[in-house]
C-alpha atoms as a PDB file:
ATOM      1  CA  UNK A   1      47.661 -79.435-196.939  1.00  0.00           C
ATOM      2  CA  UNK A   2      44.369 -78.899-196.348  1.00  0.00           C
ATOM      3  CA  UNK A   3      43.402 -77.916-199.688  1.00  0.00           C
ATOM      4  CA  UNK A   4      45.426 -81.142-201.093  1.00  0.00           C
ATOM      5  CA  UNK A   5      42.683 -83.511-198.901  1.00  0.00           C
ATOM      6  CA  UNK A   6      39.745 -81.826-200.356  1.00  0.00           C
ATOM      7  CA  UNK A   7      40.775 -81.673-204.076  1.00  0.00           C
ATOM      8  CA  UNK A   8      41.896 -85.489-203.879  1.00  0.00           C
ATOM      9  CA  UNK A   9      40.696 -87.350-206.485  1.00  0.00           C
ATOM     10  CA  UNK A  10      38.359 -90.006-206.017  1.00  0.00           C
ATOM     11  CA  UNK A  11      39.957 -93.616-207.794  1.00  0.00           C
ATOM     12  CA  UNK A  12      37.747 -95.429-210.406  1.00  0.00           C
ATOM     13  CA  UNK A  13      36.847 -98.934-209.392  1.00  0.00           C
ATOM     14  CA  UNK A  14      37.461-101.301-212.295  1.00  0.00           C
ATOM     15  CA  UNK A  15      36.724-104.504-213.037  1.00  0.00           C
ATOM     16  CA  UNK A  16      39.651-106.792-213.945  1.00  0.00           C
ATOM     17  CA  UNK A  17      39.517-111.062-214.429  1.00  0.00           C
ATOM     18  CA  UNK A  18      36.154-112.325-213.859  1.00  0.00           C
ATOM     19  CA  UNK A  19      36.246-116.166-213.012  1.00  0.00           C
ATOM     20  CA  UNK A  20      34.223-119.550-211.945  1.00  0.00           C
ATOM     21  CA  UNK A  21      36.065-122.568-210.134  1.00  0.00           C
ATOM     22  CA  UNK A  22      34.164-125.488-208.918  1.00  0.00           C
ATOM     23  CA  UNK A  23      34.200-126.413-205.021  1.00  0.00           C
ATOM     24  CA  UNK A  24      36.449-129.575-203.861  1.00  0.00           C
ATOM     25  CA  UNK A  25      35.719-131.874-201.350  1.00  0.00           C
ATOM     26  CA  UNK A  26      33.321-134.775-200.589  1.00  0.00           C
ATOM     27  CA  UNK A  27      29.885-132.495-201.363  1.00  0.00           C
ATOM     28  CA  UNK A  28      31.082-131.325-205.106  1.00  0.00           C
ATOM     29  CA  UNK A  29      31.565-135.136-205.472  1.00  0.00           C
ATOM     30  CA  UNK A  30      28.032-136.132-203.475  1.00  0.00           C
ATOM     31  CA  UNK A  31      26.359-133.399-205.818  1.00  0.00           C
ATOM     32  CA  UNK A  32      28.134-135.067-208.840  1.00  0.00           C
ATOM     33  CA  UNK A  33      26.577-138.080-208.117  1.00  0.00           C
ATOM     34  CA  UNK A  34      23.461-136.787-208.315  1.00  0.00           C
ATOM     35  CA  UNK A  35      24.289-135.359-211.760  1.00  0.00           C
ATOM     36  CA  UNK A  36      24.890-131.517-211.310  1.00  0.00           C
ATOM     37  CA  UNK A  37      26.657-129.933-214.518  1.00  0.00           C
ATOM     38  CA  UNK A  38      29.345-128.652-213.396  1.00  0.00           C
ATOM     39  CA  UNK A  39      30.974-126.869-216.594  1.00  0.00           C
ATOM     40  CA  UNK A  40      27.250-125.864-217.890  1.00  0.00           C
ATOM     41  CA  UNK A  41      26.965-124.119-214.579  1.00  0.00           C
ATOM     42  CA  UNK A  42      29.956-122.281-214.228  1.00  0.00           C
ATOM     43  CA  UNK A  43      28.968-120.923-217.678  1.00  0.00           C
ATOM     44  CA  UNK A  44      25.974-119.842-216.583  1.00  0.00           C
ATOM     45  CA  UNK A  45      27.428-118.400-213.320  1.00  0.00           C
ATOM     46  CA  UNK A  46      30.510-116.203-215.288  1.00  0.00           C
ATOM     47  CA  UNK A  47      27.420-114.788-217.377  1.00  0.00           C
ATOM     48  CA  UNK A  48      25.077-113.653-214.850  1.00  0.00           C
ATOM     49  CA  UNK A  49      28.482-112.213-212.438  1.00  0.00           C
ATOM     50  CA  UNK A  50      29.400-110.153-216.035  1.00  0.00           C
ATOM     51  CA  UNK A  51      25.930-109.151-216.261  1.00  0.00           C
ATOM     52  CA  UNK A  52      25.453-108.076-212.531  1.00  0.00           C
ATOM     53  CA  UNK A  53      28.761-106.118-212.186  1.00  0.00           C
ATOM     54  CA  UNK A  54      27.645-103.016-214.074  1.00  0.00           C
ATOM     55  CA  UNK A  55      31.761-101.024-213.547  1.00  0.00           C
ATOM     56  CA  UNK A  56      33.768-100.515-216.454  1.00  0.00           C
ATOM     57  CA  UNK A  57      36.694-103.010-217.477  1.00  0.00           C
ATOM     58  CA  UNK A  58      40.157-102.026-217.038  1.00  0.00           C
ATOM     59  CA  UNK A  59      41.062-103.147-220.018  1.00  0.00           C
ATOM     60  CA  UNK A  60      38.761-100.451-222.405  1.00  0.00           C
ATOM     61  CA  UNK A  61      39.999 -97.710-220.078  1.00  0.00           C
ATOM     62  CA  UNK A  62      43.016 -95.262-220.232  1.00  0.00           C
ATOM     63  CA  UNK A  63      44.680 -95.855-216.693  1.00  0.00           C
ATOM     64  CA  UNK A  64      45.081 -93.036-214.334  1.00  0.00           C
ATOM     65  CA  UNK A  65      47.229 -92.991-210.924  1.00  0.00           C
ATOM     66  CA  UNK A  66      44.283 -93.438-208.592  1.00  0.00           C
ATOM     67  CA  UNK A  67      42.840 -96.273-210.818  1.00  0.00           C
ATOM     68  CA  UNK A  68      41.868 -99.653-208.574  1.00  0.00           C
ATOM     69  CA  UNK A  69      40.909-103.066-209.700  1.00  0.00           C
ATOM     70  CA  UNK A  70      39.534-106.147-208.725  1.00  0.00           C
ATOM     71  CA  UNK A  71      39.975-109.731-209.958  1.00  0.00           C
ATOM     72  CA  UNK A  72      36.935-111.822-208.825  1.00  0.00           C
ATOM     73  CA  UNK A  73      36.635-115.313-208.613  1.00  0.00           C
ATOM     74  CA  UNK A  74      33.316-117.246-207.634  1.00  0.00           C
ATOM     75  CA  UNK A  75      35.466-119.590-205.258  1.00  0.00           C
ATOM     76  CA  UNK A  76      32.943-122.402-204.315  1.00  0.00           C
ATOM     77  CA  UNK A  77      29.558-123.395-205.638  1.00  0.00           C
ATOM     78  CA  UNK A  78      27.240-126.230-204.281  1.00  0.00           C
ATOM     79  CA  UNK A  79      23.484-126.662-205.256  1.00  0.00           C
ATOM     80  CA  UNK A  80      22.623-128.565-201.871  1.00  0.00           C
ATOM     81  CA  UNK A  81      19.973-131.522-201.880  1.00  0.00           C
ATOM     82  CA  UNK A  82      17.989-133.042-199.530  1.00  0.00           C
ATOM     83  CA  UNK A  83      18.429-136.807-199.744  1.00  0.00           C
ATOM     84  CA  UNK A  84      19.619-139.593-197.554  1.00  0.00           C
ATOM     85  CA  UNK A  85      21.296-142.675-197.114  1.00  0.00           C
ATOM     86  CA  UNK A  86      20.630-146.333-195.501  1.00  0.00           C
ATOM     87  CA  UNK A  87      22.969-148.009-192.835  1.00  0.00           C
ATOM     88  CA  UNK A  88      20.729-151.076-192.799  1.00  0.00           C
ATOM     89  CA  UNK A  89      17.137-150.435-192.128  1.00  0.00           C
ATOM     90  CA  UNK A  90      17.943-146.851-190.219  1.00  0.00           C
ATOM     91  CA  UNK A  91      17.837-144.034-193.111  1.00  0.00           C
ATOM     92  CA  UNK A  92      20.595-140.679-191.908  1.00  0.00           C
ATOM     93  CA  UNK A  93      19.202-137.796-193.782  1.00  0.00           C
ATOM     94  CA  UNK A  94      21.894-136.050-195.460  1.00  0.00           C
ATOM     95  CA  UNK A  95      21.193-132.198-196.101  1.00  0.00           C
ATOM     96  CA  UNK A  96      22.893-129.498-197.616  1.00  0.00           C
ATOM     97  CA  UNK A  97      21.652-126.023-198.519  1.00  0.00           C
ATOM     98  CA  UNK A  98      22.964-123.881-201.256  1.00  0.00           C
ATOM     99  CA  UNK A  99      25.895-121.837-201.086  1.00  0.00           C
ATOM    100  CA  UNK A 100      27.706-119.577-203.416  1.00  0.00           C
ATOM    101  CA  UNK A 101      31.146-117.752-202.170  1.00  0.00           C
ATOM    102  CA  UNK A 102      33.027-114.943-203.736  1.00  0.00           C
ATOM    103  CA  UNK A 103      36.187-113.464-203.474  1.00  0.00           C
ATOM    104  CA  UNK A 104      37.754-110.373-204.795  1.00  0.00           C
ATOM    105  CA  UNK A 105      41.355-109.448-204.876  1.00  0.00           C
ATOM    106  CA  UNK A 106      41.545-105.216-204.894  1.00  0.00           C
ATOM    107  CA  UNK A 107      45.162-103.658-206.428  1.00  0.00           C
ATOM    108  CA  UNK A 108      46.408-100.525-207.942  1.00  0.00           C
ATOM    109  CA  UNK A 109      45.600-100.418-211.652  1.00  0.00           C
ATOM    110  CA  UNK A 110      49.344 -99.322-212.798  1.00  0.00           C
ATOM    111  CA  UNK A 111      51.168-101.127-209.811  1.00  0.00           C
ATOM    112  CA  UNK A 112      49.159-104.036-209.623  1.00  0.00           C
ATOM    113  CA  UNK A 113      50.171-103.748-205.977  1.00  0.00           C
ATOM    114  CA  UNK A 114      47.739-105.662-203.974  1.00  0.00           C
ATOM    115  CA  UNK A 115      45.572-103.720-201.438  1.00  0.00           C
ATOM    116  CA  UNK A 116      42.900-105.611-200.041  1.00  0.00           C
ATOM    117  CA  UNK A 117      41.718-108.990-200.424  1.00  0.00           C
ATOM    118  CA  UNK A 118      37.810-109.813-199.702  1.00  0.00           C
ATOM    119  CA  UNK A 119      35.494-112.334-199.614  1.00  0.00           C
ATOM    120  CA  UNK A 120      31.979-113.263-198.906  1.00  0.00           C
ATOM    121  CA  UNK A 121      29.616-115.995-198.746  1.00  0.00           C
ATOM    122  CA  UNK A 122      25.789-116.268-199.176  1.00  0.00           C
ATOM    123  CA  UNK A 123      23.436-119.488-198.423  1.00  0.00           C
ATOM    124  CA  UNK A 124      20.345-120.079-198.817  1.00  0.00           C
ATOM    125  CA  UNK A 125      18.530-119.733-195.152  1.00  0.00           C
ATOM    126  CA  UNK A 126      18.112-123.130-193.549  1.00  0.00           C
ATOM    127  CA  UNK A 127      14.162-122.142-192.993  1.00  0.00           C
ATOM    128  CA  UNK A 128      13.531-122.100-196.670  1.00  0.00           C
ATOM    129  CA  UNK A 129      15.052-124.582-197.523  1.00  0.00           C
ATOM    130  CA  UNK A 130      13.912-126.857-195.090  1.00  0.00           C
ATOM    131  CA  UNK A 131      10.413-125.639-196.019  1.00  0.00           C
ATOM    132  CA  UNK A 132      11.235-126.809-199.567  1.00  0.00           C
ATOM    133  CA  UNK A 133      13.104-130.026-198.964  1.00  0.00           C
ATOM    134  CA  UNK A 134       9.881-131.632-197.090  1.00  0.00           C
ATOM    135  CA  UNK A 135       7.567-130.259-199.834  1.00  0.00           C
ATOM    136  CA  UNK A 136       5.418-133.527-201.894  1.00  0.00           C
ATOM    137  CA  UNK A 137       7.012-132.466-205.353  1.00  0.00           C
ATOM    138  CA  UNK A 138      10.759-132.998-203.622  1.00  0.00           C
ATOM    139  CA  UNK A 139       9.724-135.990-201.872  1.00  0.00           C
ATOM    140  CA  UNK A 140       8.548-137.682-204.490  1.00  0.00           C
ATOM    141  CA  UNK A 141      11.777-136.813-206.564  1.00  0.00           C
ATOM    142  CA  UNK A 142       9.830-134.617-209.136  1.00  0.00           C
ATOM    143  CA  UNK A 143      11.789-131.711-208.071  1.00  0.00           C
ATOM    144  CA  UNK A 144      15.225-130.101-206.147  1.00  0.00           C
ATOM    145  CA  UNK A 145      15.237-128.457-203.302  1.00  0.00           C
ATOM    146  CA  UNK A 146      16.928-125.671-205.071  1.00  0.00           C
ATOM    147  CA  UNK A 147      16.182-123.828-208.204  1.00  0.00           C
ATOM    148  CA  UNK A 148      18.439-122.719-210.612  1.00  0.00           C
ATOM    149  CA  UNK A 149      16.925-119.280-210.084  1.00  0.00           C
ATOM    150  CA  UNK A 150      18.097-119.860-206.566  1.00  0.00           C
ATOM    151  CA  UNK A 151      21.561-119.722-207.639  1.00  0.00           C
ATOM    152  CA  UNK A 152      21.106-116.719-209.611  1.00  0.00           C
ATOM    153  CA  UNK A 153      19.501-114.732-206.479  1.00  0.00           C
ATOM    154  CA  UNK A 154      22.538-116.103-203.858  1.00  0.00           C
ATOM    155  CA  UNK A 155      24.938-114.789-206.673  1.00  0.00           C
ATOM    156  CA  UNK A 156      23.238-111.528-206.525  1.00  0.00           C
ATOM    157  CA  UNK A 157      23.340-111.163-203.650  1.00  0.00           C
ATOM    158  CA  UNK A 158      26.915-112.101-203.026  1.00  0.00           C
ATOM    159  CA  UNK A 159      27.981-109.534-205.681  1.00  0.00           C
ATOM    160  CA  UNK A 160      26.304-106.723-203.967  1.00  0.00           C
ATOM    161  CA  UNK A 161      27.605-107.244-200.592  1.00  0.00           C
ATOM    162  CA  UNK A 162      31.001-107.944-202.133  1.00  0.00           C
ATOM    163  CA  UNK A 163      30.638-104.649-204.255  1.00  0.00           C
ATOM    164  CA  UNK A 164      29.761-102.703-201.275  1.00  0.00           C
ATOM    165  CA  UNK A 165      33.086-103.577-199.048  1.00  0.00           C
ATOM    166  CA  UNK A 166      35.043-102.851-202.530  1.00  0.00           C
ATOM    167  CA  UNK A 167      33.545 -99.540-202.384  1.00  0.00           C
ATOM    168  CA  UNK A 168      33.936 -99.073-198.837  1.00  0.00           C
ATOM    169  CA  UNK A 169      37.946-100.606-198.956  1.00  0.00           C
ATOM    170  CA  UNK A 170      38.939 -98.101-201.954  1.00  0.00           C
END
């Protein structure tokens, strides 16, 4: 029995269905306003997540017994702004930061059973992007709050947390 444990083999991690989807709800439509491509963006995001997950594909593998892998979706997107809005003469600053969220569905390669189902979600932190949003060049409209570069380092970071509790769950 004992020897069985030690001579286990370890299962490959392998990446399955990579995918984008937009976020719903009133912000994806208040970001939409302010004229956020949405489809350029998700193209952009599915490129960088292929380029960051460095794990073979299940498809260009032979399958073994042990084999896992993972379907990942980036679930929700938003860009955040810093902008605001007039009830009469009183302006109501309306702020959002930033915020990417992943979620990753981990099965059995030949079963396709389902064994663990994670998620996680990275924003930018409220002090930096406070720090940005009352800079001259965003208050004079010349630039966002957020950087497209920003979006790039959340997902980044997203994927390697998300990676990590893949590891950890197979």
């Amino acid at each position: 029995m004992r020897q069985r444990l030690i001579q286990r083999e370890q299962p490959r991690l392998l990446v399955g269905d990579l995918a984008v989807t937009a976020s719903r709800g009133a912000m994806r439509q208040l970001e939409r306003l302010g004229g956020a491509e949405t489809p350029a963006m998700e193209r952009v995001l599915l490129a960088e997540l292929e380029e960051l997950i460095c794990l073979p594909r299940a498809t260009d593998v032979v399958p073994r017994d042990t084999d896992l892998a993972f379907d990942l979706v980036v679930q929700g997107y938003r860009f955040g702004s810093a902008t605001d809005f007039a009830i009469g003469p009183i302006p109501i600053p309306l702020w959002w930061r930033p915020k990417v969220r992943l979620e990753a569905q981990l099965f059995h390669l030949q079963s396709r059973k389902a064994k663990a189902a994670l998620h996680v979600v990275e924003a930018m932190p409220w002090a930096v992007f406070a720090g940005r949003a009352v800079s001259w060049q965003v208050l004079l409209g010349l630039q966002a709050p957020a950087r497209p570069t920003d979006m790039g380092l959340l997902l980044r970071k997203a994927a390697e947390r998300l990676l990590s509790q893949l590891r950890a769950a197979a």
